[in-house]
C-alpha atoms as a PDB file:
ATOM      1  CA  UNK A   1     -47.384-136.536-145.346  1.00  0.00           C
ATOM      2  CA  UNK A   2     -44.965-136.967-142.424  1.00  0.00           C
ATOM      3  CA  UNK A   3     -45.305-138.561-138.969  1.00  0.00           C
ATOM      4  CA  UNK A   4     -46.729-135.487-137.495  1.00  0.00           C
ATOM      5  CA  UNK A   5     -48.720-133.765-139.814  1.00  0.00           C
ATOM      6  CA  UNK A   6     -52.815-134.566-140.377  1.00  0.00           C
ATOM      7  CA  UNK A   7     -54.476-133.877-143.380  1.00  0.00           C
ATOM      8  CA  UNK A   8     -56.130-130.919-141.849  1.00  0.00           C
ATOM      9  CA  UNK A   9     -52.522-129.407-140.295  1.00  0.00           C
ATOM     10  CA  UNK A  10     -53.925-130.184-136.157  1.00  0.00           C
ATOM     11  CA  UNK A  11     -52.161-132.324-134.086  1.00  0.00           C
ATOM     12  CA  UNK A  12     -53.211-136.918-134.047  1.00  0.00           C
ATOM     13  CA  UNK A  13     -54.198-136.945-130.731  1.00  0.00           C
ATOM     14  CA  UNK A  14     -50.951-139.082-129.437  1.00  0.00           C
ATOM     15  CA  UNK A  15     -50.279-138.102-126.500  1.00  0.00           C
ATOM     16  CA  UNK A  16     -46.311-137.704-127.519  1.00  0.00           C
ATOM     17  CA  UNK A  17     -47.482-134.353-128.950  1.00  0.00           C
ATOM     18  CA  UNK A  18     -48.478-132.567-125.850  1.00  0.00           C
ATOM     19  CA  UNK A  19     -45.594-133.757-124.004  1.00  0.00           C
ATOM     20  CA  UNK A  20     -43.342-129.996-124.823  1.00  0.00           C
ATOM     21  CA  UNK A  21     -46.337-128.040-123.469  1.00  0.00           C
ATOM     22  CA  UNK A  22     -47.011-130.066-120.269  1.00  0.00           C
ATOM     23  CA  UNK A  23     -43.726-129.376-119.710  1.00  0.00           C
ATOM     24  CA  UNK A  24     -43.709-125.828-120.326  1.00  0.00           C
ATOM     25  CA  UNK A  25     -46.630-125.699-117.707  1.00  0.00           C
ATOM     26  CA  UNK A  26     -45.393-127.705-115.266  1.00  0.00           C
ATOM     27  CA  UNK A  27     -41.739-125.888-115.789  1.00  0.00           C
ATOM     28  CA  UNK A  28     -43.060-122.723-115.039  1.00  0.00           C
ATOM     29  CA  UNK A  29     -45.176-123.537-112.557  1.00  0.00           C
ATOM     30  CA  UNK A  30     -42.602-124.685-110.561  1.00  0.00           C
ATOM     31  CA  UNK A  31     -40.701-121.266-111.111  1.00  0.00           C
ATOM     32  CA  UNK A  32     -43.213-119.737-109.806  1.00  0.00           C
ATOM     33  CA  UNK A  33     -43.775-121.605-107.009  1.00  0.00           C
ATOM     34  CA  UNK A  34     -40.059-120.837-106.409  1.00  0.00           C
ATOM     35  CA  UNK A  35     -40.049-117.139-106.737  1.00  0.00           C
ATOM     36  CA  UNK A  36     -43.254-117.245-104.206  1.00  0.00           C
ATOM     37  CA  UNK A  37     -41.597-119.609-101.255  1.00  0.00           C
ATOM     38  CA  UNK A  38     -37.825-119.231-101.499  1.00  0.00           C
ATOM     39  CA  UNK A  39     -36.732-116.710 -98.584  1.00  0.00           C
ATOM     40  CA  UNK A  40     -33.470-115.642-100.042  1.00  0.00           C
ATOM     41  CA  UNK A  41     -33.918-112.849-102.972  1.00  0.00           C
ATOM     42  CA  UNK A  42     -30.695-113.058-105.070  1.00  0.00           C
ATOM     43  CA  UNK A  43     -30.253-117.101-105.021  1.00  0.00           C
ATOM     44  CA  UNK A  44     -34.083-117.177-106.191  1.00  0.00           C
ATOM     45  CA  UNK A  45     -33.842-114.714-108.711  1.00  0.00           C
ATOM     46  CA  UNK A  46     -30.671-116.254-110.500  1.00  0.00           C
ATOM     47  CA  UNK A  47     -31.898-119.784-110.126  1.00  0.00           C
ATOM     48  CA  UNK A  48     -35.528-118.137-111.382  1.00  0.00           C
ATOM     49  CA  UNK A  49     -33.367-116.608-114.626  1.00  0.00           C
ATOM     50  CA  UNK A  50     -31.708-119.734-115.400  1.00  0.00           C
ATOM     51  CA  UNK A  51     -34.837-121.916-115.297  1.00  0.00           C
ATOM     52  CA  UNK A  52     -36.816-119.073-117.213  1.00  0.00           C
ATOM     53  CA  UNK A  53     -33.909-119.440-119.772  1.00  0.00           C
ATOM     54  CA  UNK A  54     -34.871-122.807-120.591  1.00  0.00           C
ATOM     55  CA  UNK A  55     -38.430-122.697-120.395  1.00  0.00           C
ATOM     56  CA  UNK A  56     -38.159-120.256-123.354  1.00  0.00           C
ATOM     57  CA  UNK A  57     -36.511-122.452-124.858  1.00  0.00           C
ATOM     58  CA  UNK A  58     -38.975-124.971-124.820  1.00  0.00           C
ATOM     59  CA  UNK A  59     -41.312-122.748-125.756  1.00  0.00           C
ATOM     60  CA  UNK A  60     -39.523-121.507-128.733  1.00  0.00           C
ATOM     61  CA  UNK A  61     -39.242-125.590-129.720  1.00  0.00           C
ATOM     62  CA  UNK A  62     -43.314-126.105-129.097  1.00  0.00           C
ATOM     63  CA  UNK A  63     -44.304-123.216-131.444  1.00  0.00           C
ATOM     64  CA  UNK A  64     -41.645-124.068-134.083  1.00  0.00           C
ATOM     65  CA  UNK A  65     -43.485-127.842-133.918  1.00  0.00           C
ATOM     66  CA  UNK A  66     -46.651-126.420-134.334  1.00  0.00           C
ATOM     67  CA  UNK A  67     -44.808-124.753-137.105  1.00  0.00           C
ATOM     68  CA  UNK A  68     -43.475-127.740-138.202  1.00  0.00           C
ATOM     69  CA  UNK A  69     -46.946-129.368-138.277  1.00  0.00           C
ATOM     70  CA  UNK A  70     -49.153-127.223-139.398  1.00  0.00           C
ATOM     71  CA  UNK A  71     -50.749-127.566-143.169  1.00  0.00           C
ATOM     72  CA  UNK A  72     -51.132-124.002-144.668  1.00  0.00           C
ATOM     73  CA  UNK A  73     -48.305-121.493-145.063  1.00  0.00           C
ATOM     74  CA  UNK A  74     -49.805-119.098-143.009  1.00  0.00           C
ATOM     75  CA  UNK A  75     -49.782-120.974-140.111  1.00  0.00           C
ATOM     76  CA  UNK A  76     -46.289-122.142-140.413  1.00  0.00           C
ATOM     77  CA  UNK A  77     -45.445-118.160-140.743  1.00  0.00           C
ATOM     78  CA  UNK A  78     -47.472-117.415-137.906  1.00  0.00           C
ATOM     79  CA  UNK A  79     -45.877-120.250-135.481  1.00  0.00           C
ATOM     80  CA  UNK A  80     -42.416-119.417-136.639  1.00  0.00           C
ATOM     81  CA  UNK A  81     -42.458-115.847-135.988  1.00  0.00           C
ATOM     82  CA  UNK A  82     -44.168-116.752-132.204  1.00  0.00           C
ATOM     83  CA  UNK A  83     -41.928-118.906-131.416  1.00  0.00           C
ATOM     84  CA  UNK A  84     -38.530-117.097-132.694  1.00  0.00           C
ATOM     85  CA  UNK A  85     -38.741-114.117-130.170  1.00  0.00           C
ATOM     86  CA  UNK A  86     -38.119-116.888-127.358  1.00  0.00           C
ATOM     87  CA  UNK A  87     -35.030-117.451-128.441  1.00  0.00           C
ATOM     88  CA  UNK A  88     -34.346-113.742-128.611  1.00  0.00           C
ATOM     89  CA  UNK A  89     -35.573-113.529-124.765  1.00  0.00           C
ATOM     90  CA  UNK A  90     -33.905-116.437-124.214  1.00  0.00           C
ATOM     91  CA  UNK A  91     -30.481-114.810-125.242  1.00  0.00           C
ATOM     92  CA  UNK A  92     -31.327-111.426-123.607  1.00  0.00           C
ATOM     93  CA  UNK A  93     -31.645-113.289-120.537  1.00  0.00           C
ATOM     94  CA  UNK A  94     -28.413-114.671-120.704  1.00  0.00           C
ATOM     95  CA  UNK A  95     -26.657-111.763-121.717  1.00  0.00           C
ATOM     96  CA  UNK A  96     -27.905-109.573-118.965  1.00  0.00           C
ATOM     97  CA  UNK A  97     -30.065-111.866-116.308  1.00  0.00           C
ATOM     98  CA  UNK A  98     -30.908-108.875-114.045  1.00  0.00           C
ATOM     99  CA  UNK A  99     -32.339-106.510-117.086  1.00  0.00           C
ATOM    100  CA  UNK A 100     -30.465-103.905-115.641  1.00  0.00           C
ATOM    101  CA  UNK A 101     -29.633-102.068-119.385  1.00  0.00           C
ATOM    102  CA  UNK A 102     -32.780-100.425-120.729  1.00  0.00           C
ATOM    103  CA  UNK A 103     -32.457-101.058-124.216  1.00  0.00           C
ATOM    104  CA  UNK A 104     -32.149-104.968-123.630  1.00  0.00           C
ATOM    105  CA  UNK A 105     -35.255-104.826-121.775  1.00  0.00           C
ATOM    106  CA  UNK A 106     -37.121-102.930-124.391  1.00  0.00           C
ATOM    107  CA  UNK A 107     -36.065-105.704-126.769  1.00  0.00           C
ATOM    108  CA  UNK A 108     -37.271-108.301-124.767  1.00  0.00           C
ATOM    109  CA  UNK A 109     -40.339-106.389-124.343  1.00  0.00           C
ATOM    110  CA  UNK A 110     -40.431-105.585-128.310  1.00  0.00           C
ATOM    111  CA  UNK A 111     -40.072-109.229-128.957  1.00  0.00           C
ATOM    112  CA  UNK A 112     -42.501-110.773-126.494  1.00  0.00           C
ATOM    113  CA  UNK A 113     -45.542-108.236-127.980  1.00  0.00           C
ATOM    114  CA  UNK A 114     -44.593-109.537-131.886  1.00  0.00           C
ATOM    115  CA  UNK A 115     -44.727-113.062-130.468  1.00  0.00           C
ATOM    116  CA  UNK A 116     -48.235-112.200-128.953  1.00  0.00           C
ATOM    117  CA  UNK A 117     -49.229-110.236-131.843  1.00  0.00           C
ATOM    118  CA  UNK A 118     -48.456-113.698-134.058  1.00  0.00           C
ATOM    119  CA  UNK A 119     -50.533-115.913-131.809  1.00  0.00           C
ATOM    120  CA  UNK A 120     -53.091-113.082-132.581  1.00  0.00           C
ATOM    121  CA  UNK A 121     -52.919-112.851-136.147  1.00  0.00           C
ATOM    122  CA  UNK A 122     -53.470-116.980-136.139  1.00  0.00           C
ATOM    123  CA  UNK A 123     -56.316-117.228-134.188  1.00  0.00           C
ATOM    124  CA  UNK A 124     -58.121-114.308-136.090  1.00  0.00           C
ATOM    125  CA  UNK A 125     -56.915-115.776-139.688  1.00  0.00           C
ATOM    126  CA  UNK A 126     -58.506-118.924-139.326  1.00  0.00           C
ATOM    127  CA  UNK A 127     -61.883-120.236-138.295  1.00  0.00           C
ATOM    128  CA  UNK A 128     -60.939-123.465-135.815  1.00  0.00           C
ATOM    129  CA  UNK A 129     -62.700-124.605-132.721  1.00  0.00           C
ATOM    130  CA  UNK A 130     -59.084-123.949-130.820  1.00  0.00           C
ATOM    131  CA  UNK A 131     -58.840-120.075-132.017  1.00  0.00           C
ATOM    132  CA  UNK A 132     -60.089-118.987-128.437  1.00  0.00           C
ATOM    133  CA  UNK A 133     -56.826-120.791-126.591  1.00  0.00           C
ATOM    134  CA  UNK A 134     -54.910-118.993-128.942  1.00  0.00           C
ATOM    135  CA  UNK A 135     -56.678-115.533-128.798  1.00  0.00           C
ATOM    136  CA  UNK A 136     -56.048-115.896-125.303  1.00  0.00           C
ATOM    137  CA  UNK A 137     -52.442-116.593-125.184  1.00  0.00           C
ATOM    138  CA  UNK A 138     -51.580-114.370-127.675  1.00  0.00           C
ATOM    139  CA  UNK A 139     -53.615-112.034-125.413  1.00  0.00           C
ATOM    140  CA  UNK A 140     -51.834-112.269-122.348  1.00  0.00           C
ATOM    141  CA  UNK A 141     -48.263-112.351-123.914  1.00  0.00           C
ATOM    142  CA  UNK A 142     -48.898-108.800-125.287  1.00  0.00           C
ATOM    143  CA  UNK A 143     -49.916-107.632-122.057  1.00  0.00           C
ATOM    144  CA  UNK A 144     -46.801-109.305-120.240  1.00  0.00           C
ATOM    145  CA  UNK A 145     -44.942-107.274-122.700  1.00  0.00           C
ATOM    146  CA  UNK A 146     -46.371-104.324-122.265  1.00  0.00           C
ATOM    147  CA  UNK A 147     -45.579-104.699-118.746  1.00  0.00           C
ATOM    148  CA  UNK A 148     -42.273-105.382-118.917  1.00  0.00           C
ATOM    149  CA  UNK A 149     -42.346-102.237-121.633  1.00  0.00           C
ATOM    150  CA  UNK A 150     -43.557 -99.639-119.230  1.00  0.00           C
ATOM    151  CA  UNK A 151     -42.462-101.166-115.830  1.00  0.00           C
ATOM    152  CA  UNK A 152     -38.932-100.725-117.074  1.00  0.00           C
ATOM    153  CA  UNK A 153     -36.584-100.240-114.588  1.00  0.00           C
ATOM    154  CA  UNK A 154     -37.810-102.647-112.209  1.00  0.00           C
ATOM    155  CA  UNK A 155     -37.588-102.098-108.545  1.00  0.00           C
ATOM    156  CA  UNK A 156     -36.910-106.065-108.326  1.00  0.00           C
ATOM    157  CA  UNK A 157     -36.508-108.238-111.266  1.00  0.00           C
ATOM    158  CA  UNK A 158     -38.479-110.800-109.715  1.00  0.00           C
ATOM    159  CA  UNK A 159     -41.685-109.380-110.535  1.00  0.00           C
ATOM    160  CA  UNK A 160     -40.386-109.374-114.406  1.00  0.00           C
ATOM    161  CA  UNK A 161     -39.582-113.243-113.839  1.00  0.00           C
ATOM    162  CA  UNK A 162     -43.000-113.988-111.870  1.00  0.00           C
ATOM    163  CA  UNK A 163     -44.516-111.567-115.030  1.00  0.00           C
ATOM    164  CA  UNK A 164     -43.000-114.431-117.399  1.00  0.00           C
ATOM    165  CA  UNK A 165     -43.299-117.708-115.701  1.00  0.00           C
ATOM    166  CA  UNK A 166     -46.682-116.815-115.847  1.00  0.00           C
ATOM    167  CA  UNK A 167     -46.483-115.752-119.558  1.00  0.00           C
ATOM    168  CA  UNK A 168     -44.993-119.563-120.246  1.00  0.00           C
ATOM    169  CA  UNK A 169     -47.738-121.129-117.758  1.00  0.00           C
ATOM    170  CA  UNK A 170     -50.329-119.568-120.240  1.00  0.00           C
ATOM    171  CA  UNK A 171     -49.037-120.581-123.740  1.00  0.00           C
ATOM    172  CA  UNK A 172     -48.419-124.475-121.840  1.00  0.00           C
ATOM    173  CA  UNK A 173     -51.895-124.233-120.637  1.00  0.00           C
ATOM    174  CA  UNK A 174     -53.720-122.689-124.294  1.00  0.00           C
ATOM    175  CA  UNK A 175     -51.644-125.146-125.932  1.00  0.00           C
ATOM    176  CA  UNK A 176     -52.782-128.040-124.136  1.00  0.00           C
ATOM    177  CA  UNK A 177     -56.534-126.799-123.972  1.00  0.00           C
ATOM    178  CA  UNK A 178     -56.234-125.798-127.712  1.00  0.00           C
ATOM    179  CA  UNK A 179     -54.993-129.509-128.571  1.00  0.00           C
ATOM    180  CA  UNK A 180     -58.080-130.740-126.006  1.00  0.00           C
ATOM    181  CA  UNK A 181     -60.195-129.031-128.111  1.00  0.00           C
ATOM    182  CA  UNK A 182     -59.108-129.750-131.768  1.00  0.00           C
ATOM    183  CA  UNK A 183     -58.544-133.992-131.157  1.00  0.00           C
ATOM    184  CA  UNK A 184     -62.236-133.803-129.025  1.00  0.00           C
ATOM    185  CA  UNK A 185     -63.711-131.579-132.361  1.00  0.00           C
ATOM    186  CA  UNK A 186     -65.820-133.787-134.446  1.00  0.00           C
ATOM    187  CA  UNK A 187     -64.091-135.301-137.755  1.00  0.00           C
ATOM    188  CA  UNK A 188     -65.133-133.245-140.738  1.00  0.00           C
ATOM    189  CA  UNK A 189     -66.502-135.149-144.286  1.00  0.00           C
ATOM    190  CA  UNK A 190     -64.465-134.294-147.664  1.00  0.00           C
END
């Protein structure tokens, strides 16, 4: 068994592990905040793409740990395939930051909804005390993407950005709460 796994696939309860997901929250809370306060459009919106960017990023990283960690096969399926369409958005992002081609926004739109749909299909697989912080961010990502799906073309990217800022906020926050709830759960007997 390696550093990070528990016999039962959840997370030891060191606080090292919830380090990538405070981040995540904090991260996009503070793109947020930008987007909300920042008077000049364009300079907040590129800044906004290239901090959104990395967030992904990190987010990709904190569900391919989970991946990493987690004891069953259909978990580490599950994890893999939510956290791989981050790196997708991550890369549409970068190749056009303003979403200004339809069929690049459809894509990132396409891949946020199968990382959703993921998140769903693990918290309805398995019966945990954390399956409601994942219901719900698996939840919200679909709905992001639908959003981004049918709001296509945007009169202003920045409400796309705000739309997934607050996408990362949520899986930070459901990851944090779902690791609150699975080290506070009481140990089980073999």
């Amino acid at each position: 068994m390696t550093d990070f796994e528990t016999s039962e696939g959840e997370w030891d309860g060191r606080p090292r592990d919830m380090v990538w997901s405070l981040g995540l929250c904090i991260g996009a809370a503070a793109v947020l905040l930008f987007l909300q306060f920042t008077p000049r459009p364009f300079l907040t919106t590129i800044a906004a793409i290239l901090w959104l960017v990395a967030l992904m990023g990190v987010a990709a990283l904190t569900q391919m740990r989970r991946a990493r960690m987690s004891a069953d096969r259909l978990g580490r399926a599950a994890w893999r395939i939510a956290g791989a369409p981050y790196i997708v958005g991550a890369a549409i992002l970068v190749a056009d930051p303003l979403l200004g081609r339809g069929g690049l926004a459809m894509l990132l739109a396409a891949s946020l909804g199968l990382a959703g749909l993921a998140r769903l299909s693990f918290a309805l697989a398995f019966e945990r005390r954390d399956r409601a912080w994942h219901f719900v961010s698996g939840a919200v990502t679909i709905t992001i993407a639908m959003a981004i799906g049918f709001a296509w073309p945007f009169p202003l990217i920045g409400s796309a950005i705000k739309a997934l800022a607050l996408d990362l906020l949520v899986i930070g926050a459901t990851a944090v709460l779902a690791h609150a709830c699975a080290t506070n759960s009481p140990a089980r007997t073999a």
